[in-house]
PDB file of N, CA and C in Angstrom:
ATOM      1  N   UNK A   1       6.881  -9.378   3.579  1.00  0.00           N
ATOM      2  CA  UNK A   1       7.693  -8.759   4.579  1.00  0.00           C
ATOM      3  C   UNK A   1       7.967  -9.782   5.663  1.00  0.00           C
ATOM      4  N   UNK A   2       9.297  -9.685   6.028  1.00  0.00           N
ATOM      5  CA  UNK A   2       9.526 -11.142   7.088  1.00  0.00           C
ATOM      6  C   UNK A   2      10.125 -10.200   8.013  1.00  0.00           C
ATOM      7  N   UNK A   3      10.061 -10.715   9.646  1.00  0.00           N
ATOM      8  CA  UNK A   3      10.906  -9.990   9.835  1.00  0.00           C
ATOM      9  C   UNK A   3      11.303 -11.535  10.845  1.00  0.00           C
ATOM     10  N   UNK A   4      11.964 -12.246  10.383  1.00  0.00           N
ATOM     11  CA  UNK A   4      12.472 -13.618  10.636  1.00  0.00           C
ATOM     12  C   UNK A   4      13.728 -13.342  10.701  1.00  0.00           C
ATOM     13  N   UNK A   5      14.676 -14.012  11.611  1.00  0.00           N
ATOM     14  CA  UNK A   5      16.142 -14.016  12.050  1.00  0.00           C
ATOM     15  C   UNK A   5      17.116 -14.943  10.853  1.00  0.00           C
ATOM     16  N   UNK A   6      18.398 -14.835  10.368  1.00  0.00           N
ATOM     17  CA  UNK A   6      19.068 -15.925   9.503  1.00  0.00           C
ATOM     18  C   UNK A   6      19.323 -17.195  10.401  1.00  0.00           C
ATOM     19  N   UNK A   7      18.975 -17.993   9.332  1.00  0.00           N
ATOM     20  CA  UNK A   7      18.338 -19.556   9.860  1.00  0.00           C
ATOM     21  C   UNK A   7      17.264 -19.887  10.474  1.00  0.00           C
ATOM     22  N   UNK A   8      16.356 -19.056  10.103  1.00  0.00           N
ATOM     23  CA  UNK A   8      15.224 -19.100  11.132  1.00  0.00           C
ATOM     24  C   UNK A   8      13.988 -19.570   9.221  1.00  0.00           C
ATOM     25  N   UNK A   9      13.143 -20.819   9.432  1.00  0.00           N
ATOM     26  CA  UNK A   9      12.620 -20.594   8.438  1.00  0.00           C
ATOM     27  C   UNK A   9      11.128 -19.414   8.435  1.00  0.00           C
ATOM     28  N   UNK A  10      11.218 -19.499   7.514  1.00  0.00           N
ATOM     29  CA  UNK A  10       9.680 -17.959   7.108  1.00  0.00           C
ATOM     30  C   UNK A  10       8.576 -18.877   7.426  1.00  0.00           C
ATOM     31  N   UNK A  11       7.534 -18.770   7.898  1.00  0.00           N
ATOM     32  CA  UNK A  11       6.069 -19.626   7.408  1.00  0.00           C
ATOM     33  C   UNK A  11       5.414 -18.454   6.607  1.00  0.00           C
ATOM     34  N   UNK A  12       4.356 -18.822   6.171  1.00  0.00           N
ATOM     35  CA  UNK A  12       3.572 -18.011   5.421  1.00  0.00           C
ATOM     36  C   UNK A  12       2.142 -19.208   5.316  1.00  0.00           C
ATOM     37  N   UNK A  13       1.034 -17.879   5.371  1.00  0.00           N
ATOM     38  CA  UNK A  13      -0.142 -18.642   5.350  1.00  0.00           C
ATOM     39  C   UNK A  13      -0.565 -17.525   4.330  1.00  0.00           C
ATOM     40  N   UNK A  14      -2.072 -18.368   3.780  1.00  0.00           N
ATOM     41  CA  UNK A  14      -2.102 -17.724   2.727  1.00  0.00           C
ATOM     42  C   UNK A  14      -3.785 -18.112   2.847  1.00  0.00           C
ATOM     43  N   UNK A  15      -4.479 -16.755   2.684  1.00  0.00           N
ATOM     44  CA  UNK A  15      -5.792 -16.648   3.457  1.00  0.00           C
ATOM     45  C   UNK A  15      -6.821 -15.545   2.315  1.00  0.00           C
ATOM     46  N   UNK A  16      -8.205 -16.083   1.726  1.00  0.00           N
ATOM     47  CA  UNK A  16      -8.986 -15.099   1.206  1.00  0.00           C
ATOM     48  C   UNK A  16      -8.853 -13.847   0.861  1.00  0.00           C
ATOM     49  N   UNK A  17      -8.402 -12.683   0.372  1.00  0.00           N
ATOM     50  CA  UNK A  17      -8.567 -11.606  -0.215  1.00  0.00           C
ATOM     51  C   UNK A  17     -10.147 -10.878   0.909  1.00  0.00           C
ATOM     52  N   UNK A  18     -10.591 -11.873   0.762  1.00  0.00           N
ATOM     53  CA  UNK A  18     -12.344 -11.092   0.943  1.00  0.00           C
ATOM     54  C   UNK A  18     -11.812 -11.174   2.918  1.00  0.00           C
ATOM     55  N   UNK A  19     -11.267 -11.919   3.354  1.00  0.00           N
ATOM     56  CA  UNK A  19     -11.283 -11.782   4.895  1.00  0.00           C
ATOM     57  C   UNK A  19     -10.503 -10.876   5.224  1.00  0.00           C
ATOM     58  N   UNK A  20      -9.780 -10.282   4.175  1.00  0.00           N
ATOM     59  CA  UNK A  20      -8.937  -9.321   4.824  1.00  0.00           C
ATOM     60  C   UNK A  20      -9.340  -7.881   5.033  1.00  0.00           C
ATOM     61  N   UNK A  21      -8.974  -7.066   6.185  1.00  0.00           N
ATOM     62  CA  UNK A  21     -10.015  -5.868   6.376  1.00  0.00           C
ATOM     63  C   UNK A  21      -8.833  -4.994   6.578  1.00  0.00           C
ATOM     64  N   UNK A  22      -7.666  -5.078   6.757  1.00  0.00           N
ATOM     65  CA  UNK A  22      -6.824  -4.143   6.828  1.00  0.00           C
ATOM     66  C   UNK A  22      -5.095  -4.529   6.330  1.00  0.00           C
ATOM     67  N   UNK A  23      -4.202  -3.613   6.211  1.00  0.00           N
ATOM     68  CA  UNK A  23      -2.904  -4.497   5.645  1.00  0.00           C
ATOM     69  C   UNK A  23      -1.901  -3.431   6.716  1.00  0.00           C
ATOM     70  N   UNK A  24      -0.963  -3.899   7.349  1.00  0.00           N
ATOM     71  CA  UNK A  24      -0.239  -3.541   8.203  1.00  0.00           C
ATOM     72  C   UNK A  24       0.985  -2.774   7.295  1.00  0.00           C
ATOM     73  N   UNK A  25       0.868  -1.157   7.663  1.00  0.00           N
ATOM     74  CA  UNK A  25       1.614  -0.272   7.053  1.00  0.00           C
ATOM     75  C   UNK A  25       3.000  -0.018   7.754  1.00  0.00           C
ATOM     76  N   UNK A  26       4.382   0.614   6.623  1.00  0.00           N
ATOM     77  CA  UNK A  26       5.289   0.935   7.332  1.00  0.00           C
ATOM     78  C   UNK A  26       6.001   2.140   6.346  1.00  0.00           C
ATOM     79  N   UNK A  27       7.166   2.296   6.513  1.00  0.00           N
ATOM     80  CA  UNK A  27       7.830   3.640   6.035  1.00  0.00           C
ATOM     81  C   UNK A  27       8.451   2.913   4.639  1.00  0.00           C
ATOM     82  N   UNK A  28       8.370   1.162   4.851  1.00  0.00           N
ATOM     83  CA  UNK A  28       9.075   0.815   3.134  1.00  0.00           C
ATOM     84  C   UNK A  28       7.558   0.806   2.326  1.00  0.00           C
ATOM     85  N   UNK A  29       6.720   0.245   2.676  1.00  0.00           N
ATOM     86  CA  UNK A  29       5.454   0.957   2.244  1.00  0.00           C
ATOM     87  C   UNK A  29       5.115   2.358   1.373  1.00  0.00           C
ATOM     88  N   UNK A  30       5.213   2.643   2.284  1.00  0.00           N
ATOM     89  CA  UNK A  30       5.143   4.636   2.204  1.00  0.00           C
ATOM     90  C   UNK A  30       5.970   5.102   0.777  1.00  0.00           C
ATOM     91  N   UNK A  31       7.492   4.225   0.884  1.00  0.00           N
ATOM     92  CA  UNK A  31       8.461   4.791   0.212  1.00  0.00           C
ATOM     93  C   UNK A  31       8.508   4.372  -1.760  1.00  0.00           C
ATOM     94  N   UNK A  32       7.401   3.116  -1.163  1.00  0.00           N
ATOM     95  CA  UNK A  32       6.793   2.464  -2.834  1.00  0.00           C
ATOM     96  C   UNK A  32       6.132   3.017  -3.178  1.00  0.00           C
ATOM     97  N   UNK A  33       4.929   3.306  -2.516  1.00  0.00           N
ATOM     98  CA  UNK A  33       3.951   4.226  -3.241  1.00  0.00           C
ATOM     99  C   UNK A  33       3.995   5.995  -3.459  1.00  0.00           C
ATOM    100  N   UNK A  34       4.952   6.330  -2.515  1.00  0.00           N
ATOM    101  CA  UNK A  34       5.860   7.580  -3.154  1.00  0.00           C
ATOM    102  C   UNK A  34       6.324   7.052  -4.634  1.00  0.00           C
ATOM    103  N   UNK A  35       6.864   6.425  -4.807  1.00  0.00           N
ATOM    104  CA  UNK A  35       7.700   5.981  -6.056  1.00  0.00           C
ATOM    105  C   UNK A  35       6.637   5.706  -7.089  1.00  0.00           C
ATOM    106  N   UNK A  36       5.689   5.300  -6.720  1.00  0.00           N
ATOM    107  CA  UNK A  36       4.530   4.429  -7.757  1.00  0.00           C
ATOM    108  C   UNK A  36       3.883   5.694  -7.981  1.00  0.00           C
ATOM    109  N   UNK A  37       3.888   6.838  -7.262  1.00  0.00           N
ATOM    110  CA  UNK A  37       2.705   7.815  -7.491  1.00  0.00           C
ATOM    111  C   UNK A  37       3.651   8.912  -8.758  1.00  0.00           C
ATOM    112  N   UNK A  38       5.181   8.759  -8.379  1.00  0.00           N
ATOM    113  CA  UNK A  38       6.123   9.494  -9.513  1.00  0.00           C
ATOM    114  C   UNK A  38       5.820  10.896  -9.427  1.00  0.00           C
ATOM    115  N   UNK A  39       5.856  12.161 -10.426  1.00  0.00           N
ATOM    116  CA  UNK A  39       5.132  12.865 -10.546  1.00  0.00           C
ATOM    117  C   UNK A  39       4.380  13.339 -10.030  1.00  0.00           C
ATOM    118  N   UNK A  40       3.329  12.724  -9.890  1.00  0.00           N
ATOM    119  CA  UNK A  40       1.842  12.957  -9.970  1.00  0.00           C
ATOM    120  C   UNK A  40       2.142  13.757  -8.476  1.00  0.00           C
ATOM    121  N   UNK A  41       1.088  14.738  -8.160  1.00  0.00           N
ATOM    122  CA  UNK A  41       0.747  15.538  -7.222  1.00  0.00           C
ATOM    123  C   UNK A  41      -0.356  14.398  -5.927  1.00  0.00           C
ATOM    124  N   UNK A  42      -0.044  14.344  -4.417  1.00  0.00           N
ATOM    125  CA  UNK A  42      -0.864  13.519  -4.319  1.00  0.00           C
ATOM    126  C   UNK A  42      -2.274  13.772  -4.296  1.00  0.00           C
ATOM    127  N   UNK A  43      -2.897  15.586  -4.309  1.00  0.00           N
ATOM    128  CA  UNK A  43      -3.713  16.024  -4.726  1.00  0.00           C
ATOM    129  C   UNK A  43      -4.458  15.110  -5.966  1.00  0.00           C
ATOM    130  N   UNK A  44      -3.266  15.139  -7.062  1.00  0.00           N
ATOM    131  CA  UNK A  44      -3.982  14.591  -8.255  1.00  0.00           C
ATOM    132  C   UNK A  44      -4.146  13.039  -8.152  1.00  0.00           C
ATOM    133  N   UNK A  45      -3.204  12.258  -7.303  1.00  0.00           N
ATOM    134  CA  UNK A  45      -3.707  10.649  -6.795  1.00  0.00           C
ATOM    135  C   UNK A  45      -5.140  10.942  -6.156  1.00  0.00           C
ATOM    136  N   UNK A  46      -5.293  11.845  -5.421  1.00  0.00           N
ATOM    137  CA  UNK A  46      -6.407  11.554  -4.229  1.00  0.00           C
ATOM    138  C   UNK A  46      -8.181  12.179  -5.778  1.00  0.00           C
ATOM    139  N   UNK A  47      -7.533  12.680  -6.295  1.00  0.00           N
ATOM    140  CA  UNK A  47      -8.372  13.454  -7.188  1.00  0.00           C
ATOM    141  C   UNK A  47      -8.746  12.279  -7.887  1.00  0.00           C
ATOM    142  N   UNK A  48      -7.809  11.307  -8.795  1.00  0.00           N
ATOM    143  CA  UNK A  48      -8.188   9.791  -9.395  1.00  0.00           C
ATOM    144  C   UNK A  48      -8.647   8.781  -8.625  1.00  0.00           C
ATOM    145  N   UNK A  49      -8.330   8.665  -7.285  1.00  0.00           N
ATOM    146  CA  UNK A  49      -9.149   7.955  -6.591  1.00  0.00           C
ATOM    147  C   UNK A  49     -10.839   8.166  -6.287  1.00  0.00           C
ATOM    148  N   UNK A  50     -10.626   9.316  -6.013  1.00  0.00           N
ATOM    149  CA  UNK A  50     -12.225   9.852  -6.126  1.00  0.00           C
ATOM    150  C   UNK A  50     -13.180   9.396  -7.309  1.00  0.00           C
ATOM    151  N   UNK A  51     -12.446   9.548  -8.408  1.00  0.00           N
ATOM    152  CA  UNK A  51     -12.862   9.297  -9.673  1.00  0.00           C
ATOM    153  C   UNK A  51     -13.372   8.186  -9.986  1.00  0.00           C
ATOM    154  N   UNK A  52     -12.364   7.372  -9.140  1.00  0.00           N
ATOM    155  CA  UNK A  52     -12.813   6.012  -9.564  1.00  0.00           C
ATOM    156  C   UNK A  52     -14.134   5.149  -7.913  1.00  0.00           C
ATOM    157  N   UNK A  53     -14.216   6.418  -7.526  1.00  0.00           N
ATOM    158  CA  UNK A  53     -15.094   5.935  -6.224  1.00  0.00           C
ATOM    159  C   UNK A  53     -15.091   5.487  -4.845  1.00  0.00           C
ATOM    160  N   UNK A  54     -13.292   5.797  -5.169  1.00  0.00           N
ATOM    161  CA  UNK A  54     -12.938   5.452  -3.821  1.00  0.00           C
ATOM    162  C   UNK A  54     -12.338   6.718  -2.833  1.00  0.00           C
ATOM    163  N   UNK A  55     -12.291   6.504  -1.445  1.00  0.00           N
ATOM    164  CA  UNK A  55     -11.734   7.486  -0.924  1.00  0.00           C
ATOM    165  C   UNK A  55     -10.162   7.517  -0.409  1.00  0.00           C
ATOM    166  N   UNK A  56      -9.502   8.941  -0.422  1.00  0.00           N
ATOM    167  CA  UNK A  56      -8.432   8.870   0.340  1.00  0.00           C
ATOM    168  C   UNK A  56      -7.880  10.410   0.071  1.00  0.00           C
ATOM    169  N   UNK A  57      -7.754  11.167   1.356  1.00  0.00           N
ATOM    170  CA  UNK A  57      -7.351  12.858   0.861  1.00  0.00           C
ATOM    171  C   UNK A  57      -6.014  12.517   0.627  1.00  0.00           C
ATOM    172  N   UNK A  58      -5.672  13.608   0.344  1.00  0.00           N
ATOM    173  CA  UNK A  58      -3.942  13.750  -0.345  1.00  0.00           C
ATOM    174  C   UNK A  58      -3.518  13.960   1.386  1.00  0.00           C
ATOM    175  N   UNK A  59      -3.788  14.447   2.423  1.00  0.00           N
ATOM    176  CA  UNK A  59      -3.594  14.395   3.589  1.00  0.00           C
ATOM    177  C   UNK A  59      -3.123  12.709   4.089  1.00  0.00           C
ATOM    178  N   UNK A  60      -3.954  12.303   3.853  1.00  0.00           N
ATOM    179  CA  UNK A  60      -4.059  10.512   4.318  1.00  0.00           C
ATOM    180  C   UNK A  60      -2.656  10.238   3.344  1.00  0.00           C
ATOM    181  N   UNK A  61      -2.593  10.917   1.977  1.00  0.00           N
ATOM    182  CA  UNK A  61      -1.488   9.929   1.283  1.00  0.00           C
ATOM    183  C   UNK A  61      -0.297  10.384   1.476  1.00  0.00           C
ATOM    184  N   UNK A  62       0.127  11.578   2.290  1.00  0.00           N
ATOM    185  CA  UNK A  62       1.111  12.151   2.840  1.00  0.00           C
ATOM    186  C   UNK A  62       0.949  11.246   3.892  1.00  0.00           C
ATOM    187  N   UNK A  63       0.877  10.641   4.958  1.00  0.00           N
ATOM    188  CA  UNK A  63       0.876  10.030   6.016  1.00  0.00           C
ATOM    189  C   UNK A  63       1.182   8.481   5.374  1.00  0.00           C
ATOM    190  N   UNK A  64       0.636   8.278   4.180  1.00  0.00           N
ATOM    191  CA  UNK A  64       0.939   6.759   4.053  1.00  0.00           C
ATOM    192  C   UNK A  64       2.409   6.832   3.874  1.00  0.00           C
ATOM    193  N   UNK A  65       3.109   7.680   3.072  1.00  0.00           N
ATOM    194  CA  UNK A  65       3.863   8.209   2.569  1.00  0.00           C
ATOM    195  C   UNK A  65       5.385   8.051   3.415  1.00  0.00           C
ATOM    196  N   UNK A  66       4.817   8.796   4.302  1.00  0.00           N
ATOM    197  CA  UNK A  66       5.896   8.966   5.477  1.00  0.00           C
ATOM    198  C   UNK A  66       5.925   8.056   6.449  1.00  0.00           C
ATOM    199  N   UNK A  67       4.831   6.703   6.014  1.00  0.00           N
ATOM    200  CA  UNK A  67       4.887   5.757   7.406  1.00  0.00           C
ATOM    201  C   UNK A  67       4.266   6.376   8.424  1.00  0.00           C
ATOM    202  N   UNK A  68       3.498   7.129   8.626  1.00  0.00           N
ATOM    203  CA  UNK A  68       2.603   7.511  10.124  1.00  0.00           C
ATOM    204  C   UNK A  68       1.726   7.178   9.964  1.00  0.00           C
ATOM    205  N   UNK A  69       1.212   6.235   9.310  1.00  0.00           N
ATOM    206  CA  UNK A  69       0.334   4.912   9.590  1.00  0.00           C
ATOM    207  C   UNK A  69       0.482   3.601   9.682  1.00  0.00           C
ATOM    208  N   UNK A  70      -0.100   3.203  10.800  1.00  0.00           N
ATOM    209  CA  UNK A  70       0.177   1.689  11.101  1.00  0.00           C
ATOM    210  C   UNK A  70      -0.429   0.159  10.262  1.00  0.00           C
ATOM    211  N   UNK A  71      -1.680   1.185   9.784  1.00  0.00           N
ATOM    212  CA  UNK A  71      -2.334   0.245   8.595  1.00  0.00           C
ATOM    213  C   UNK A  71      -2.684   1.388   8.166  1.00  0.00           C
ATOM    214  N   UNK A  72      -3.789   0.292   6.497  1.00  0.00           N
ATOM    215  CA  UNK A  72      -4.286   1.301   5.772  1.00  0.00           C
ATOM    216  C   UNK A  72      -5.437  -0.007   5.718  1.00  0.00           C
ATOM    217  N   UNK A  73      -6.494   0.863   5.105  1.00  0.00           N
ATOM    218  CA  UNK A  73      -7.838  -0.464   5.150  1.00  0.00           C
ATOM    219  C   UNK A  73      -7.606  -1.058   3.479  1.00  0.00           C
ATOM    220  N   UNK A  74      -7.937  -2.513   3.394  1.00  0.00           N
ATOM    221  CA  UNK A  74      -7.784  -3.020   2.342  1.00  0.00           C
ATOM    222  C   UNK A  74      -8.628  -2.082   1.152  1.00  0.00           C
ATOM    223  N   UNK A  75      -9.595  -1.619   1.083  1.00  0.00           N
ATOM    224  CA  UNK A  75     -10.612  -0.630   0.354  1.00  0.00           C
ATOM    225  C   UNK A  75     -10.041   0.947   0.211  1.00  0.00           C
ATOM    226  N   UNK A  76      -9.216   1.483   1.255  1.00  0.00           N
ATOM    227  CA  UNK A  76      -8.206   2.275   0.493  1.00  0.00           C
ATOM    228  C   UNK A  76      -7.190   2.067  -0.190  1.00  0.00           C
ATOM    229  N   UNK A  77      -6.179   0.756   0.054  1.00  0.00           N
ATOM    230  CA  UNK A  77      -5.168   0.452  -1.022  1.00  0.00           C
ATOM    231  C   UNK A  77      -5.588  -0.320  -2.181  1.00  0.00           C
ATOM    232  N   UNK A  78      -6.600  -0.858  -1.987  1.00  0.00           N
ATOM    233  CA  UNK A  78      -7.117  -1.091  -3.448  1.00  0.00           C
ATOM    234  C   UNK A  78      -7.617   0.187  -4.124  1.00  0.00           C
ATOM    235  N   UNK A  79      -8.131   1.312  -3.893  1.00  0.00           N
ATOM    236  CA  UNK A  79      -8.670   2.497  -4.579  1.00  0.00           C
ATOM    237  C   UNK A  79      -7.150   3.042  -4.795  1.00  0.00           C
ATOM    238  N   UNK A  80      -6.322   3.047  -4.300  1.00  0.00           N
ATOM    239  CA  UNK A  80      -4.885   3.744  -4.305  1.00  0.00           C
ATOM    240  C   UNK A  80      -4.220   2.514  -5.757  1.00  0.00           C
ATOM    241  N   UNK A  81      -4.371   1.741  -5.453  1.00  0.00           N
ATOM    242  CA  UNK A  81      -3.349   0.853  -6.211  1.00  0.00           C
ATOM    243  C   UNK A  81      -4.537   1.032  -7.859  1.00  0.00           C
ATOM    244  N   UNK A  82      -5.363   1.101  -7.932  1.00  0.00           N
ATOM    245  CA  UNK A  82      -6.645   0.691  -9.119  1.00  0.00           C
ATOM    246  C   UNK A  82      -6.225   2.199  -9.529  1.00  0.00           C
ATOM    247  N   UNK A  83      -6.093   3.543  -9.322  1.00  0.00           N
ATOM    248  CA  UNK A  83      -5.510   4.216  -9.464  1.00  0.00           C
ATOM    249  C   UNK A  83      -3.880   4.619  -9.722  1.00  0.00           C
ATOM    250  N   UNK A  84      -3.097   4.102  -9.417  1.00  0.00           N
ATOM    251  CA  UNK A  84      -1.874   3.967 -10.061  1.00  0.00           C
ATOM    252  C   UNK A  84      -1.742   3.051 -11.205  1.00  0.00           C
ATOM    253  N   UNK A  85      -3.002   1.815 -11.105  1.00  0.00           N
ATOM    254  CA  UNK A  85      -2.470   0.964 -12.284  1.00  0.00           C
ATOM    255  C   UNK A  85      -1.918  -0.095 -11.969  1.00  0.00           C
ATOM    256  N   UNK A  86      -2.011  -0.221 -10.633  1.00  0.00           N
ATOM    257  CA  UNK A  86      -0.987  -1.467 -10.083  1.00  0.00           C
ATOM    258  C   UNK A  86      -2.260  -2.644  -9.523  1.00  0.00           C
ATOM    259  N   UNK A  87      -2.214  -3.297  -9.450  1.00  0.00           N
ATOM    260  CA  UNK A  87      -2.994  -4.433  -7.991  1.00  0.00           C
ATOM    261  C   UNK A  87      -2.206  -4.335  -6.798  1.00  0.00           C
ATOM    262  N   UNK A  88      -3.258  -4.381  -6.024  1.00  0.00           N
ATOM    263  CA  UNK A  88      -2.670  -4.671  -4.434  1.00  0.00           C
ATOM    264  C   UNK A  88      -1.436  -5.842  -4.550  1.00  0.00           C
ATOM    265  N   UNK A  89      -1.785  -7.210  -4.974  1.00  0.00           N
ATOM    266  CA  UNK A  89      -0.643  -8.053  -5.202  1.00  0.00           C
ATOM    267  C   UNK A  89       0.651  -7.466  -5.384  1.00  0.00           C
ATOM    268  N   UNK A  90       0.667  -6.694  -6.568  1.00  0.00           N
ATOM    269  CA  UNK A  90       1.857  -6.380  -7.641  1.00  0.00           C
ATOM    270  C   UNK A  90       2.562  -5.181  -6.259  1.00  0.00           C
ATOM    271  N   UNK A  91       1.902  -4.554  -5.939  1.00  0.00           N
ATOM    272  CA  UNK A  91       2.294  -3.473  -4.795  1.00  0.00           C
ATOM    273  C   UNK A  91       2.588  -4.121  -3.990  1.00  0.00           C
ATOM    274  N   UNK A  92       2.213  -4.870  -2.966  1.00  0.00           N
ATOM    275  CA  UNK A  92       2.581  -5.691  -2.200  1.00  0.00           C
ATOM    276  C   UNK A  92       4.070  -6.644  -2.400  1.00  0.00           C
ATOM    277  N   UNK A  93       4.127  -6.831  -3.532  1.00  0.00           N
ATOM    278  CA  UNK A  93       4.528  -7.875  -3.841  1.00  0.00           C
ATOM    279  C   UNK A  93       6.568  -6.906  -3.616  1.00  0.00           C
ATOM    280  N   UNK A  94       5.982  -5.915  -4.538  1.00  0.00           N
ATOM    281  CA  UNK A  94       7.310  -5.298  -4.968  1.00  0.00           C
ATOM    282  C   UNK A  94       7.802  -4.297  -3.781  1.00  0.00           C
ATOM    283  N   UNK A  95       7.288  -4.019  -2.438  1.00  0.00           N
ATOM    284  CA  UNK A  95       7.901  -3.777  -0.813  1.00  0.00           C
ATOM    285  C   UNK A  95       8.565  -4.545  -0.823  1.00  0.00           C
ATOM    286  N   UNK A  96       8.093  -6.000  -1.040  1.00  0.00           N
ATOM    287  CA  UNK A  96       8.994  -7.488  -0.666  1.00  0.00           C
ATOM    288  C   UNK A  96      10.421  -7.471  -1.460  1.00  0.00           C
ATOM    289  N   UNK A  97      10.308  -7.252  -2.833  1.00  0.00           N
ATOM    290  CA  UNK A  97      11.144  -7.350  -3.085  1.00  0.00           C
ATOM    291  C   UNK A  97      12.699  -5.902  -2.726  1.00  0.00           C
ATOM    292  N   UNK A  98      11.664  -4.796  -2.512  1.00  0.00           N
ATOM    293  CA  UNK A  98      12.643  -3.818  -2.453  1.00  0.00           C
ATOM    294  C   UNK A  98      13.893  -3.829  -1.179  1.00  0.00           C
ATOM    295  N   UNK A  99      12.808  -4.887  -0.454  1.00  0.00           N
ATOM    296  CA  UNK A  99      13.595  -4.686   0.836  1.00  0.00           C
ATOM    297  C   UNK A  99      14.704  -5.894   1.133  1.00  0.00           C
TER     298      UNK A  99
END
C-alpha cells in the first residue's frame, strides 16, 4: 500500500515477520477478506479459526470487514488468513494489487 504522490519514488523497507506485532488496517483490507471469506458465514470463519487455535469473533470480522479497525494484530490475521487458506503474504500482497 503506498500512499506516495506521481513522481514521487516509493521506499520500502523490509523487516522480520517475528518483529512485527500489528498490520495497519483499512476498508480495501476489509473489502479482500470479505471477498476471500466468499460464502462462508463469518460465524463459520470465526468457528475455523477457533479450530485451528486461534482467536477472532465473527463480531471482530464484521469490523475488519467494514474498515472500523485501524489495525488487526499480526496473530489474528495469521489465524484469519491459515483459515481461509491464504498466507498473510499472499493477502497482503493481493490489497496491493487490487488497489
Amino acid at each position: 500500500m503506498s500512499n506516495t504522490n506521481k513522481g514521487e519514488k516509493e521506499t520500502r523497507i523490509y523487516i522480520y515477520i517475528e518483529d512485527v506485532v500489528s498490520v495497519a488496517w483499512n476498508k480495501d483490507r476489509g473489502t479482500v477478506l470479505k471477498r476471500l471469506r466468499g460464502k462462508m458465514s463469518r460465524q463459520k470463519l470465526a468457528d475455523e479459526i477457533a479450530a485451528r487455535g486461534g482467536e477472532c469473533s465473527h463480531q471482530n470480522l464484521k469490523k475488519l470487514e467494514y474498515g472500523e479497525s485501524e489495525s488487526v494484530s499480526l496473530k489474528v490475521l495469521e489465524a484469519i488468513c491459515t483459515a481461509l487458506g491464504i498466507s498473510v503474504n499472499n493477502f497482503l500482497s493481493t490489497v496491493e494489487v487490487t488497489n
